[in-house]
Protein backbone atom coordinates (compact mmCIF):
# COMPACT_ATOMS: atom_id res chain seq x y z
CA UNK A 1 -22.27 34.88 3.49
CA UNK A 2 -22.02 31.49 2.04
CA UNK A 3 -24.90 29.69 0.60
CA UNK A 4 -25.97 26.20 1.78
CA UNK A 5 -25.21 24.63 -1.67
CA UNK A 6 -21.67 26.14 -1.03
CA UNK A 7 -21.18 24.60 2.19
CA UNK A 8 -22.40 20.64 1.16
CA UNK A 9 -19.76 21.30 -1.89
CA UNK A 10 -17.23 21.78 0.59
CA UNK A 11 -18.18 19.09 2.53
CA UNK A 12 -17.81 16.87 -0.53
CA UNK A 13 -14.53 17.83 -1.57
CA UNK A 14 -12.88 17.41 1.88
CA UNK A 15 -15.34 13.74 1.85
CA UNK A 16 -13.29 13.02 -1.16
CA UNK A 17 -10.06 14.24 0.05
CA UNK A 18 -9.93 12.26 3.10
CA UNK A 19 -10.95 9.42 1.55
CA UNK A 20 -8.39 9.58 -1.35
CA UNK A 21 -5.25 9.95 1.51
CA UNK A 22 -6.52 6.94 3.55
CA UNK A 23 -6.87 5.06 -0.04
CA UNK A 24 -3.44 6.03 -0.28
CA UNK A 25 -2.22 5.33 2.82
CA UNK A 26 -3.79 2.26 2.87
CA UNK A 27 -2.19 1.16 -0.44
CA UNK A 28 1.35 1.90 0.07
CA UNK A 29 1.27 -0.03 3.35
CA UNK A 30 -0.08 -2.95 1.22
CA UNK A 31 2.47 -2.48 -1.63
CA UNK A 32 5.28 -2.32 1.00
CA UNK A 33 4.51 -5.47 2.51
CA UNK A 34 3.66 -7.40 -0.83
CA UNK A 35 7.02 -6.16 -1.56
CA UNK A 36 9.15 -7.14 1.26
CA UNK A 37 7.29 -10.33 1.48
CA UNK A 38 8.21 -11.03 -2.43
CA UNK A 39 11.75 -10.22 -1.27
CA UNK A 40 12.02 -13.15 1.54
CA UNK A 41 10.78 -15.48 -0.10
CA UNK A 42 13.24 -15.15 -3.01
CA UNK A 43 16.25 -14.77 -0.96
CA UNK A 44 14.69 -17.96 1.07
CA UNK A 45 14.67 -20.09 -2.05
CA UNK A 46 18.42 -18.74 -3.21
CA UNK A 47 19.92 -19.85 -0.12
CA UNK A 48 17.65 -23.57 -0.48
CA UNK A 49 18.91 -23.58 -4.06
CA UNK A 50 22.47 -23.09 -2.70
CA UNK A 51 22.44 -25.52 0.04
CA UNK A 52 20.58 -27.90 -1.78
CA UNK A 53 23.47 -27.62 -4.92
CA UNK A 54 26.51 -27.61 -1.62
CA UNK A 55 25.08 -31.01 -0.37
CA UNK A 56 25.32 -32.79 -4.05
């Protein structure tokens, strides 16, 4: 049967597991966003830029 040493290991490595996939999760969310965010704001300034140089 298994050993009590064997059982905490366990416990560590699905400890470390979870934690890594909600790490991950949590970071792609926040890359996503960062990116889309980056992307408004450029396209906002291009069209500014554009109707700024239309009214000269």
């Amino acid at each position: 049967m298994f050993e009590f040493s064997q059982y905490l290991g366990f416990l560590l490595f699905l400890t470390i597991l979870t934690i890594g996939f909600w790490l991950m999760f949590f970071l792609v969310g926040f890359v996503g966003y960062w990116i889309t965010g980056a992307s408004v704001e450029m396209i906002k300034e291009k069209r500014a830029k554009k109707k700024q140089e239309q009214s000269i």
